[in-house]
Protein backbone atom coordinates (compact mmCIF):
# COMPACT_ATOMS: atom_id res chain seq x y z
CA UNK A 1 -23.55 -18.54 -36.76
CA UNK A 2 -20.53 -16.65 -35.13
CA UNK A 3 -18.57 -13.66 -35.26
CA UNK A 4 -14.90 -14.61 -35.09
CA UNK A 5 -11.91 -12.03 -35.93
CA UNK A 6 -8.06 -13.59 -36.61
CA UNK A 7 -5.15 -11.17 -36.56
CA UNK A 8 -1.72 -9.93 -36.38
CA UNK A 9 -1.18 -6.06 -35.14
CA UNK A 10 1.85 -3.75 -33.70
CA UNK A 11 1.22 -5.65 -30.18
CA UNK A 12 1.54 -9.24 -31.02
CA UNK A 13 3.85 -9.50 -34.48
CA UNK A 14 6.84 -7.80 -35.31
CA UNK A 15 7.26 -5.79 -38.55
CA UNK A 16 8.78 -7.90 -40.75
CA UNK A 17 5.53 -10.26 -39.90
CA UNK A 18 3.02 -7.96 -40.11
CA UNK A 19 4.87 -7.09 -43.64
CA UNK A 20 4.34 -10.59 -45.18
CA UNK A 21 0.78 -10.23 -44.56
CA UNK A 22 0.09 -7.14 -46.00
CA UNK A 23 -2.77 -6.19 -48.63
CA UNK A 24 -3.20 -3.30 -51.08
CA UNK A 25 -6.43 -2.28 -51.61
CA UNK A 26 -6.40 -4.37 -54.85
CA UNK A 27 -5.66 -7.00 -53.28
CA UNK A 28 -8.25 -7.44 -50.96
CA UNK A 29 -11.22 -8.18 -53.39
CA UNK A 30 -9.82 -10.90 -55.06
CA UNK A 31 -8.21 -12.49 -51.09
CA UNK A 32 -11.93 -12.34 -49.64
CA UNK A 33 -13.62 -14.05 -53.03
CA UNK A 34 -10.53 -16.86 -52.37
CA UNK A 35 -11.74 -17.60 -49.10
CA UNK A 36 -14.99 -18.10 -50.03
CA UNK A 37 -14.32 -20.28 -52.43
CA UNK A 38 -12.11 -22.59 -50.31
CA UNK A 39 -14.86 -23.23 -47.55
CA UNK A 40 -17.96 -25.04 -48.77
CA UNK A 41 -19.72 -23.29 -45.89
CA UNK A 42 -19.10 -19.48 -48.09
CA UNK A 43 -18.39 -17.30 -44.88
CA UNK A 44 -19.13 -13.96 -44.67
CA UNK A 45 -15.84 -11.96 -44.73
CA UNK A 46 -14.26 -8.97 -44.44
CA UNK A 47 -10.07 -7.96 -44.26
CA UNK A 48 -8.62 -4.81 -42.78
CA UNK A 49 -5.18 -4.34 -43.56
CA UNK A 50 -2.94 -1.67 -42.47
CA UNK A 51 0.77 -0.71 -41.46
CA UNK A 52 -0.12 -2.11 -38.28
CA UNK A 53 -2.61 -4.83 -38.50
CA UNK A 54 -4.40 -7.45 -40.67
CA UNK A 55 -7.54 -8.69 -39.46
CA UNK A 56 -9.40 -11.18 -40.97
CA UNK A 57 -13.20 -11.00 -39.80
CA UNK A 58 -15.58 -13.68 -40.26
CA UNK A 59 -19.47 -14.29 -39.51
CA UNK A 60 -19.50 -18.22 -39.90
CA UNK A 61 -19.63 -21.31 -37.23
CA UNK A 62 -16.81 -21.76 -34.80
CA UNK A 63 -15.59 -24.48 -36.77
CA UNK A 64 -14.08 -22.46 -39.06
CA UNK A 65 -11.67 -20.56 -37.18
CA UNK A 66 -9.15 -23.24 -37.18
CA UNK A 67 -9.35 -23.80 -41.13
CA UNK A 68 -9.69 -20.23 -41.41
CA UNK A 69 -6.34 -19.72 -39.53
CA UNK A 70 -4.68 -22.29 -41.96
CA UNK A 71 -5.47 -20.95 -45.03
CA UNK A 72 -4.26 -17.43 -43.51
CA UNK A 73 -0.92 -19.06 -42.96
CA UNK A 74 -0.58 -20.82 -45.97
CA UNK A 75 -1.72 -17.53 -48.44
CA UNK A 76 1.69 -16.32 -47.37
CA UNK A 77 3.66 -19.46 -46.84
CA UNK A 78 4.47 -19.09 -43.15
CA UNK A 79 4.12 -21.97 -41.29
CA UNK A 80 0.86 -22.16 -38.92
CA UNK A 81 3.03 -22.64 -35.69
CA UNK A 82 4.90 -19.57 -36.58
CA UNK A 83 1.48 -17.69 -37.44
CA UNK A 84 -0.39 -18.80 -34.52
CA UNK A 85 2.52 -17.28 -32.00
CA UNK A 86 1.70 -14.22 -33.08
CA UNK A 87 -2.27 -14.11 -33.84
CA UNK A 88 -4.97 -13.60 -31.72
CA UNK A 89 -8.85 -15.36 -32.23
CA UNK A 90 -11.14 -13.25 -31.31
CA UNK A 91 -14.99 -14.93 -31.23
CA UNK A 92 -17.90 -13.70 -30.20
CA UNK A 93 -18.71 -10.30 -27.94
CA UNK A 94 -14.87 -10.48 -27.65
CA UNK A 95 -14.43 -9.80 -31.59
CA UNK A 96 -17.16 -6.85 -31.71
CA UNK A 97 -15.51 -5.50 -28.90
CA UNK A 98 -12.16 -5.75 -30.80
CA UNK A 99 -13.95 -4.25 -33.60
CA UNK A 100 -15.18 -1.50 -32.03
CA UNK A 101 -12.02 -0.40 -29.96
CA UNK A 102 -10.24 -0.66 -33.25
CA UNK A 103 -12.82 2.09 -35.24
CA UNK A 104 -12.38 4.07 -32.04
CA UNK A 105 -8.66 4.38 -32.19
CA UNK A 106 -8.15 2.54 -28.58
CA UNK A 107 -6.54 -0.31 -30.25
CA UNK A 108 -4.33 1.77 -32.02
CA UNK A 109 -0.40 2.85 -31.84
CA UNK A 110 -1.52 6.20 -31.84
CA UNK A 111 -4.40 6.15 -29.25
CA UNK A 112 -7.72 8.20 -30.63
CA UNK A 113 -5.75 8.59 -34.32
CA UNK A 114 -9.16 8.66 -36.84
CA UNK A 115 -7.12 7.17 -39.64
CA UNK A 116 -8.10 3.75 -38.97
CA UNK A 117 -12.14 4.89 -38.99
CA UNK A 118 -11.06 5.56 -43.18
CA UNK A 119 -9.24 2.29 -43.61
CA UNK A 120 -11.64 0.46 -41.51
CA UNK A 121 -14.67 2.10 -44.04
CA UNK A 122 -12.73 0.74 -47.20
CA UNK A 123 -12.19 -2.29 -45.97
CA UNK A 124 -16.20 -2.69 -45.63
CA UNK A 125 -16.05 -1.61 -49.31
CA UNK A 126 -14.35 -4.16 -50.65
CA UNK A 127 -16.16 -6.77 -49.24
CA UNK A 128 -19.32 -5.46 -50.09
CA UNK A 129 -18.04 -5.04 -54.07
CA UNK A 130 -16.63 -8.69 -53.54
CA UNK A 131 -19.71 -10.39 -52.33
CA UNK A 132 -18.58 -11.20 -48.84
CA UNK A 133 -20.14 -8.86 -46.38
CA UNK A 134 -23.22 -10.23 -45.67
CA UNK A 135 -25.62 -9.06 -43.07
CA UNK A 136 -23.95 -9.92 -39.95
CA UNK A 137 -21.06 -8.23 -40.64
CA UNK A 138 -22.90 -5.50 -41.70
CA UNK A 139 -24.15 -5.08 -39.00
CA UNK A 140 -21.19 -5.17 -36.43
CA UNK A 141 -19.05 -2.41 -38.77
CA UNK A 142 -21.89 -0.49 -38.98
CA UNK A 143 -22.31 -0.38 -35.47
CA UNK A 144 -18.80 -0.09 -34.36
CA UNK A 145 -18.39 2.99 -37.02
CA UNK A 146 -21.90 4.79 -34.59
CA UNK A 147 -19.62 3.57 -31.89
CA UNK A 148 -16.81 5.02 -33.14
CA UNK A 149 -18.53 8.64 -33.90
CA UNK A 150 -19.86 8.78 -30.47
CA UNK A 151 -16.71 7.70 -28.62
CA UNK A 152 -15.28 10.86 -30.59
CA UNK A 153 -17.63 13.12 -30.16
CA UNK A 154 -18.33 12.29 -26.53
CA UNK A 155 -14.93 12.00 -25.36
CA UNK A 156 -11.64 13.74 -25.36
CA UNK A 157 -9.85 10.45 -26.99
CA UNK A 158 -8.42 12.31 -30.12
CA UNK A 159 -7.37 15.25 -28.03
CA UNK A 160 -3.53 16.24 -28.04
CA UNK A 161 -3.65 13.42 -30.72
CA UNK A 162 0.39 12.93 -31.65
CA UNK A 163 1.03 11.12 -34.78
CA UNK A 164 3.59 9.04 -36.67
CA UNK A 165 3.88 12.01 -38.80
CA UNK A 166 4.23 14.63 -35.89
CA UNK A 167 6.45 12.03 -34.04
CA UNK A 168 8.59 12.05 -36.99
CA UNK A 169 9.34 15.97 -37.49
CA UNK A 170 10.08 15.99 -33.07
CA UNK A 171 12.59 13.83 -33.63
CA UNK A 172 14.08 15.24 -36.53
CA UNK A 173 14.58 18.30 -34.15
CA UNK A 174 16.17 16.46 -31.43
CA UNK A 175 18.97 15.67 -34.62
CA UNK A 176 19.44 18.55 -36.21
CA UNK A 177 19.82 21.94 -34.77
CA UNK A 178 17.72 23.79 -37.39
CA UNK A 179 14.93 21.75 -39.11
CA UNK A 180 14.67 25.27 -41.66
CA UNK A 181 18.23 24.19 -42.97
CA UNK A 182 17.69 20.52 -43.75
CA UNK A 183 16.11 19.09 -47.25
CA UNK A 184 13.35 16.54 -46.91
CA UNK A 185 12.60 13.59 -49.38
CA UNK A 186 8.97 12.09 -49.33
CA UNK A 187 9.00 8.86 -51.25
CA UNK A 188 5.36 8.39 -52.08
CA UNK A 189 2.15 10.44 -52.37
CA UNK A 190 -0.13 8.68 -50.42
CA UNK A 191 -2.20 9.94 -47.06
CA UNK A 192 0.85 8.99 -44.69
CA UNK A 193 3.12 10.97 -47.09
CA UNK A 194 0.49 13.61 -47.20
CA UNK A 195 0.75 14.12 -43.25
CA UNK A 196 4.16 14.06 -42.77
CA UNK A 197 4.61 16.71 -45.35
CA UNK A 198 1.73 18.89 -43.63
CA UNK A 199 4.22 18.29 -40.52
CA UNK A 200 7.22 19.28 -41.99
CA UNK A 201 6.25 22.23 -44.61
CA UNK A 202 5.17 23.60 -41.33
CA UNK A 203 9.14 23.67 -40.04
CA UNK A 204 9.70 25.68 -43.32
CA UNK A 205 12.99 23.20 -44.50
CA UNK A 206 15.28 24.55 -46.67
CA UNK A 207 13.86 22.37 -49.63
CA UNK A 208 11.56 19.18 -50.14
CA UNK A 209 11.13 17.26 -53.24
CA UNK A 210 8.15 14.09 -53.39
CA UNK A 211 9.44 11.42 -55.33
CA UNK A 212 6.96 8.83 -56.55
CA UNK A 213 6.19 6.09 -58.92
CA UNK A 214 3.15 7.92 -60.87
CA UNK A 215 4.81 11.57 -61.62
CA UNK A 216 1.49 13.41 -61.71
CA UNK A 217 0.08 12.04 -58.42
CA UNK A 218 3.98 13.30 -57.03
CA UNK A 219 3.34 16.78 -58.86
CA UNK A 220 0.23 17.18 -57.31
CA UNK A 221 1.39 16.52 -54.03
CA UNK A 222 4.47 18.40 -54.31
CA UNK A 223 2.70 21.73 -55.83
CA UNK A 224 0.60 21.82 -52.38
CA UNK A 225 3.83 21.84 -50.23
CA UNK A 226 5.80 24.04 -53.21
CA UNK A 227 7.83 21.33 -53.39
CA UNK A 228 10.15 19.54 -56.22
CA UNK A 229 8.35 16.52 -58.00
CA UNK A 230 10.61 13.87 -59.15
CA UNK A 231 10.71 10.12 -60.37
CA UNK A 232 11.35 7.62 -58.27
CA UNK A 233 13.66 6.11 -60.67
CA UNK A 234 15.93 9.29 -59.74
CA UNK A 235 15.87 8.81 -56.28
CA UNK A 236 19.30 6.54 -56.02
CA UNK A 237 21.17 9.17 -57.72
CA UNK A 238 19.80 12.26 -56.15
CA UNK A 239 19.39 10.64 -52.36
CA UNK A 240 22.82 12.46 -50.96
CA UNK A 241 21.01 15.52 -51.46
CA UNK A 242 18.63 15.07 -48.54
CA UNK A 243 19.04 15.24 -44.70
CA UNK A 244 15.18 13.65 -44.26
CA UNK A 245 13.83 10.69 -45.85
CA UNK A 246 10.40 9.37 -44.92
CA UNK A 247 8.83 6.77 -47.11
CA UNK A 248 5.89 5.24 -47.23
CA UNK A 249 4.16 3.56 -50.26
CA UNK A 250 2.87 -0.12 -51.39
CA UNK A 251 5.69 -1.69 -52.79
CA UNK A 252 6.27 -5.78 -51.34
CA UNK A 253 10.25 -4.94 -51.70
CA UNK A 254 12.41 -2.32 -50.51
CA UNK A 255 12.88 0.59 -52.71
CA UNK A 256 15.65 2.01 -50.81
CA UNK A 257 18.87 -0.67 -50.41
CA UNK A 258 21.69 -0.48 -48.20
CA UNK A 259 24.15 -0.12 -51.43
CA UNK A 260 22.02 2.94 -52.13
CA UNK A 261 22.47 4.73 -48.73
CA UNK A 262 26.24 3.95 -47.80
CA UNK A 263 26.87 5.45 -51.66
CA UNK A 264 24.77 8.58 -50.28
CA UNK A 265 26.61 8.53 -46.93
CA UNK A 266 29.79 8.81 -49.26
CA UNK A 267 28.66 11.47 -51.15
CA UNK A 268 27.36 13.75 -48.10
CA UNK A 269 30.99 12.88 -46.43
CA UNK A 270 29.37 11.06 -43.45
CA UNK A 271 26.46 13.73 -42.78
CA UNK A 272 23.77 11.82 -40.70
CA UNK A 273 20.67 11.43 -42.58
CA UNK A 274 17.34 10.60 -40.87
CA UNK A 275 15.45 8.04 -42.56
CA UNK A 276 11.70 7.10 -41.35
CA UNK A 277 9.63 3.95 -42.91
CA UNK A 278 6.25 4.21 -42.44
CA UNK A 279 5.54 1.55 -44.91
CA UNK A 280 4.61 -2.12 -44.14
CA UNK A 281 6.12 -4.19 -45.73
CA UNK A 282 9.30 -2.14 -45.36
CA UNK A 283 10.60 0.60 -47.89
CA UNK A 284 14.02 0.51 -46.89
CA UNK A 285 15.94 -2.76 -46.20
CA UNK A 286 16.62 -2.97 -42.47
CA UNK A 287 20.43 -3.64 -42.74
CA UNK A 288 20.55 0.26 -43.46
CA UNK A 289 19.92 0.57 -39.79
CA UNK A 290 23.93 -0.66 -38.83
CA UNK A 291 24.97 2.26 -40.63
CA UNK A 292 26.80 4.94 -38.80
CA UNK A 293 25.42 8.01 -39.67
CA UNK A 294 21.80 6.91 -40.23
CA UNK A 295 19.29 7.41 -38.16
CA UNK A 296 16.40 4.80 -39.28
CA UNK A 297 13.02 4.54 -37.82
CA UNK A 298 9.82 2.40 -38.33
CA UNK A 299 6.79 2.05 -37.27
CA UNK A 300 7.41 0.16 -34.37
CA UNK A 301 9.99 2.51 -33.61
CA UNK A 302 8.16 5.81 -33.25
CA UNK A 303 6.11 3.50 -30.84
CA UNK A 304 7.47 5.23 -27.57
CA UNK A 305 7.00 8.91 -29.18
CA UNK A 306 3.42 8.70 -29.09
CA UNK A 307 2.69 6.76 -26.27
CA UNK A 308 3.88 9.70 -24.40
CA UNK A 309 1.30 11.86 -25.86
CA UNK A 310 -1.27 8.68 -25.22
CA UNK A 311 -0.65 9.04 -21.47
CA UNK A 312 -2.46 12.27 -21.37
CA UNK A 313 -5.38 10.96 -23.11
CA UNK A 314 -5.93 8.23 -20.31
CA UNK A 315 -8.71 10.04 -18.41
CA UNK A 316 -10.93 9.32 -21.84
CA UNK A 317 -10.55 5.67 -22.24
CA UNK A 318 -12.53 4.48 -19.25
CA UNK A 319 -15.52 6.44 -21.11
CA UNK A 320 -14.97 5.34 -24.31
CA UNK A 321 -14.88 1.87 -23.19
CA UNK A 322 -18.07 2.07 -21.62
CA UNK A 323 -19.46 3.40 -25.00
CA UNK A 324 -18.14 0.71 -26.50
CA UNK A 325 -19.32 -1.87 -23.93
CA UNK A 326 -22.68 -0.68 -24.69
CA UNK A 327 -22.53 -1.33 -28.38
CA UNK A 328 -21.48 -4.68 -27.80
CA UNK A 329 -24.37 -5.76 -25.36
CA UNK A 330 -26.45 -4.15 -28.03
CA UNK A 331 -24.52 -6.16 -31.12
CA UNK A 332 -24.94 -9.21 -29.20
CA UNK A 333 -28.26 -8.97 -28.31
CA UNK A 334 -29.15 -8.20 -32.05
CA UNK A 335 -27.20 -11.64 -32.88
CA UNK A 336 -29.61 -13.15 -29.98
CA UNK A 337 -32.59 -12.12 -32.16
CA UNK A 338 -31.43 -13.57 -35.17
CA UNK A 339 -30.55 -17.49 -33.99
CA UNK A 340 -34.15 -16.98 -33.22
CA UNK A 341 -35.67 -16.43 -36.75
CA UNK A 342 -35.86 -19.43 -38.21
CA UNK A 343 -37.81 -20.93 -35.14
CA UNK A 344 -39.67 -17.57 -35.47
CA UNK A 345 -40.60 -18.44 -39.09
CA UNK A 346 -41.29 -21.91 -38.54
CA UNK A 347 -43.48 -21.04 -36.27
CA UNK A 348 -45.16 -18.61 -38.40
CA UNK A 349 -45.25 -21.35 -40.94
CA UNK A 350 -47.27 -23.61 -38.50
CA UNK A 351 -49.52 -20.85 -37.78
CA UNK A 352 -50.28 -20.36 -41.43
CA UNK A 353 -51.01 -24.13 -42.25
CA UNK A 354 -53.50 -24.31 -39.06
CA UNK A 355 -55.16 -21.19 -40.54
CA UNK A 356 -55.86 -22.77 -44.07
CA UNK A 357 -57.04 -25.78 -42.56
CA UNK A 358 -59.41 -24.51 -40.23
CA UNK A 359 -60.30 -21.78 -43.00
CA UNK A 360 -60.92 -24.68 -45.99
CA UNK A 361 -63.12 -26.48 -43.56
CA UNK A 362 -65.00 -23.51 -42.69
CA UNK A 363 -65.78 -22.60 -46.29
CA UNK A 364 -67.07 -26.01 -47.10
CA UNK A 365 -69.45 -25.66 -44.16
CA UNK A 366 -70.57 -22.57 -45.19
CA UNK A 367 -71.12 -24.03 -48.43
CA UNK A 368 -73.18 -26.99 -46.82
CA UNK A 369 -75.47 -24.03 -45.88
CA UNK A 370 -74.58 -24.49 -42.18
CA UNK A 371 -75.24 -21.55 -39.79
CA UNK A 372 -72.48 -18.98 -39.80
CA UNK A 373 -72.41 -18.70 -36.09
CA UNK A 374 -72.05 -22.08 -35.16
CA UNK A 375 -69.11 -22.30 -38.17
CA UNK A 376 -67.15 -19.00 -36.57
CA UNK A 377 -67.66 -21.24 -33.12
CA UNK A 378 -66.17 -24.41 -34.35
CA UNK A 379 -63.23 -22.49 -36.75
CA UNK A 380 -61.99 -20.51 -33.46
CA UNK A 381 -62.48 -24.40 -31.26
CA UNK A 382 -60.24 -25.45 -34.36
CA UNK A 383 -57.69 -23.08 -34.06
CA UNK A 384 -57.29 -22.74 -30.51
CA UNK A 385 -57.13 -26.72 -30.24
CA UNK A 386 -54.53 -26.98 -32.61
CA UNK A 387 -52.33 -24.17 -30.30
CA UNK A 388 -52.39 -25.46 -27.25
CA UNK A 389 -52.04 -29.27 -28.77
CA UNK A 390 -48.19 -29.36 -28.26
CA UNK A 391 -48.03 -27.58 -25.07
CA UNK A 392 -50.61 -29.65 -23.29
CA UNK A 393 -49.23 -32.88 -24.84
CA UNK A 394 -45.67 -32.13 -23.48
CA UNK A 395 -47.22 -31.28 -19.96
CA UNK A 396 -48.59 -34.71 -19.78
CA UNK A 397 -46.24 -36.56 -21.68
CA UNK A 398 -43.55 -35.16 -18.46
CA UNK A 399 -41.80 -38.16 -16.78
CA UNK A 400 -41.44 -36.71 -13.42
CA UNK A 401 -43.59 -33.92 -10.73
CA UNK A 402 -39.59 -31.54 -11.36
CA UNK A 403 -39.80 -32.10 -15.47
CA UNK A 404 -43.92 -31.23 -14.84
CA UNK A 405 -43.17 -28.36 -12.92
CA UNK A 406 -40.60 -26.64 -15.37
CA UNK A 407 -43.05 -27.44 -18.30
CA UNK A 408 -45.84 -26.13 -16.51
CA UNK A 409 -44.35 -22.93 -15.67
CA UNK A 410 -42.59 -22.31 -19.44
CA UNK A 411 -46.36 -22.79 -20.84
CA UNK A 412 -47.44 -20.23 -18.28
CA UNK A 413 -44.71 -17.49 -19.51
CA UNK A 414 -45.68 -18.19 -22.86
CA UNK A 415 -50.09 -18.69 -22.71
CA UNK A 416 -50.65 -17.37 -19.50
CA UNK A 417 -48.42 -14.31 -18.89
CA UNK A 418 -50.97 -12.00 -16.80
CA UNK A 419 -51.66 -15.36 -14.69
CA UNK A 420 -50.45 -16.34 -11.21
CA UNK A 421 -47.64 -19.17 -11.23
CA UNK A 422 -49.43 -22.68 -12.11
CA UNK A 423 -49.85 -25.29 -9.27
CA UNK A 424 -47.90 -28.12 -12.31
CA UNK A 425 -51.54 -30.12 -12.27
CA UNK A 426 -52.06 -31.38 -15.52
């Protein structure tokens, strides 16, 4: 058994990638009981998907990491060759190490962000409602989420944190001269939508309205930010009205089109708008980018912007990663333990059949009328006989004085452990 972790994130796979291999929380159930189902070997499993990763994690033999990667490629219809220039195979201490920097925010765009601890948490959820967590991987999200508390807690790593949302509203500034004069659109309600909001309400713009598929979640929303709620279906027609767009929700196609914008671009007589997608896949189709006019950002884009503020959180990584160092020798030492149990219950096993024997015969002896001194003698001969029978058979079963020697001093370590070293005499 293995740990092996398969993925595409904002450092190997553009966008429009990452995009076609997004999952809504629905969807993730349903994915993981799929892939158990396809294997006859019914790995554990777990996927994390986000706007800037999917991560498939596993707990199965290395064998499987090549299949794996297949059916990956083929539950999206992207050819493998294309997939695999993008994804990296993690196995081993490498993947809980992944899987612990990730928790901790060190993997992330946003270095020390403690979103990903949420989405990371929910992920585990679904696998556990799905059947496919198992203990193993249990175990390492358990231990990278400890991890992750005491990276944050013991370290400075989410100080001066900048995020998309925050990166967002700066450059908004640097484009127009007042932010308290412009209107801002939020398409969606969700947590990304919710933090870019927080950002902006706190620029006091002119107006903001949250436009969204479900009116009530929108209302609810926009009543926090005393802003307008309004349907999404509305949002073609009323989109000249705003000077700030940022969208994020789950939709697989764009909800904003490029026919939409340059008729909004008409309307506002060429006044530049500043559009932000924070959703993967995309919100709003990419073409809207050659606009003049519009100012459109992704993901990817407001990379720069918070690596600036990431450079100042430096001086904490070196401690995190020894935190998270730790937590891996510890992970992998816990997966040394377990190869051994089945030897460990074998063994037990063994023990357990020598004790009946040696008990049965004991009883009948007993029963014979024999004395009970001389039975306790010959049921402790029994089972100390049958103990050292392998060991002592192996020793002089060795084909050569070297093969002797090793023999001689592994039954030492194990029987004699207080001894001297043995002279390998038989």
């Amino acid at each position: 058994m293995s740990v092996f972790a398969l993925g595409l994130n904002h450092h190997t796979a553009p966008v429009d990638l990452r995009g076609r291999f997004a999952f809504t929380p629905e969807q993730l159930g349903p994915t993981l009981k799929a892939l158990r189902e396809r294997f006859s070997l019914k790995p554990e499993a777990a996927l994390l998907s986000t706007c800037n990763r999917t991560e498939l994690y596993c707990a199965a033999p290395t064998e499987l990491v090549r299949p794996a990667t297949d059916w990956l490629a083929g539950l999206r219809g992207v050819p493998g060759d294309e997939l695999s220039r993008h994804l990296y195979v993690l196995e081993g201490p490498q993947a809980a190490r992944h899987a612990f920097r990730v928790a901790s925010g060190l993997d992330s765009m946003v270095l020390g962000e403690p979103q990903i601890l949420g989405q990371m948490k929910q992920a585990v959820r679904e696998a556990d409602a799905a059947g496919t967590l198992g203990t193993t991987l249990h175990q390492l999200f358990q231990r990278s989420f400890a991890v992750a508390k005491e990276v944050r807690t013991s370290t400075e790593i989410g100080a001066h944190s900048i995020s998309m949302a925050a990166a967002a509203v700066r450059l908004a500034g640097q484009l127009f001269e007042d932010l308290r004069e412009i209107k801002v659109l939020f398409v969606g309600a969700g947590e990304m939508i919710e933090l870019a909001a927080t950002h902006f309400a706190a620029k006091t713009p002119k107006a903001m309205a949250v436009a969204n598929r479900t009116l009530e979640r929108g209302e609810k929303l926009a009543t926090r930010f005393g802003a307008e709620a309004m349907r999404l279906a509305n949002l073609p027609v009323r989109l000249a009205e705003f000077d700030v767009v940022v969208s994020c929700t789950a939709s697989s196609l764009p909800l904003i089109g490029l026919g939409a914008v340059e008729r909004a671009l008409k309307q506002r007589k060429h006044r530049p708008m500043f559009m932000v997608d924070l959703a993967v896949p995309r919100d709003i189709e990419p073409e809207v980018a050659t606009l003049d006019d519009i100012y459109l950002y992704t993901v990817d884009d407001l990379s720069a912007a918070v690596q600036v503020a990431g450079e100042k959180r430096q001086a904490a990584v070196a401690q995190a990663e020894a935190i998270i160092e730790t937590g891996v020798q510890s992970f992998q030492h816990w997966l040394d333990q377990r190869a051994a149990v089945p030897l460990i219950q074998a063994l037990h096993r063994q023990a357990d059949d020598w004790r009946a024997v040696e008990l049965a015969r004991a009883r009948k002896a007993l029963a014979r009328g024999e004395d009970v001194e001389a039975v306790l003698e010959a049921l402790s001969r029994g089972l100390t006989q049958k103990m050292l029978h392998g060991a002592l058979a192996e020793l002089h079963s060795a084909p050569d004085a070297t093969h002797r020697q090793q023999i001689a001093e592994s039954i030492s370590r194990l029987f004699l452990r207080s001894a001297s070293r043995p002279t390998g005499r038989g």
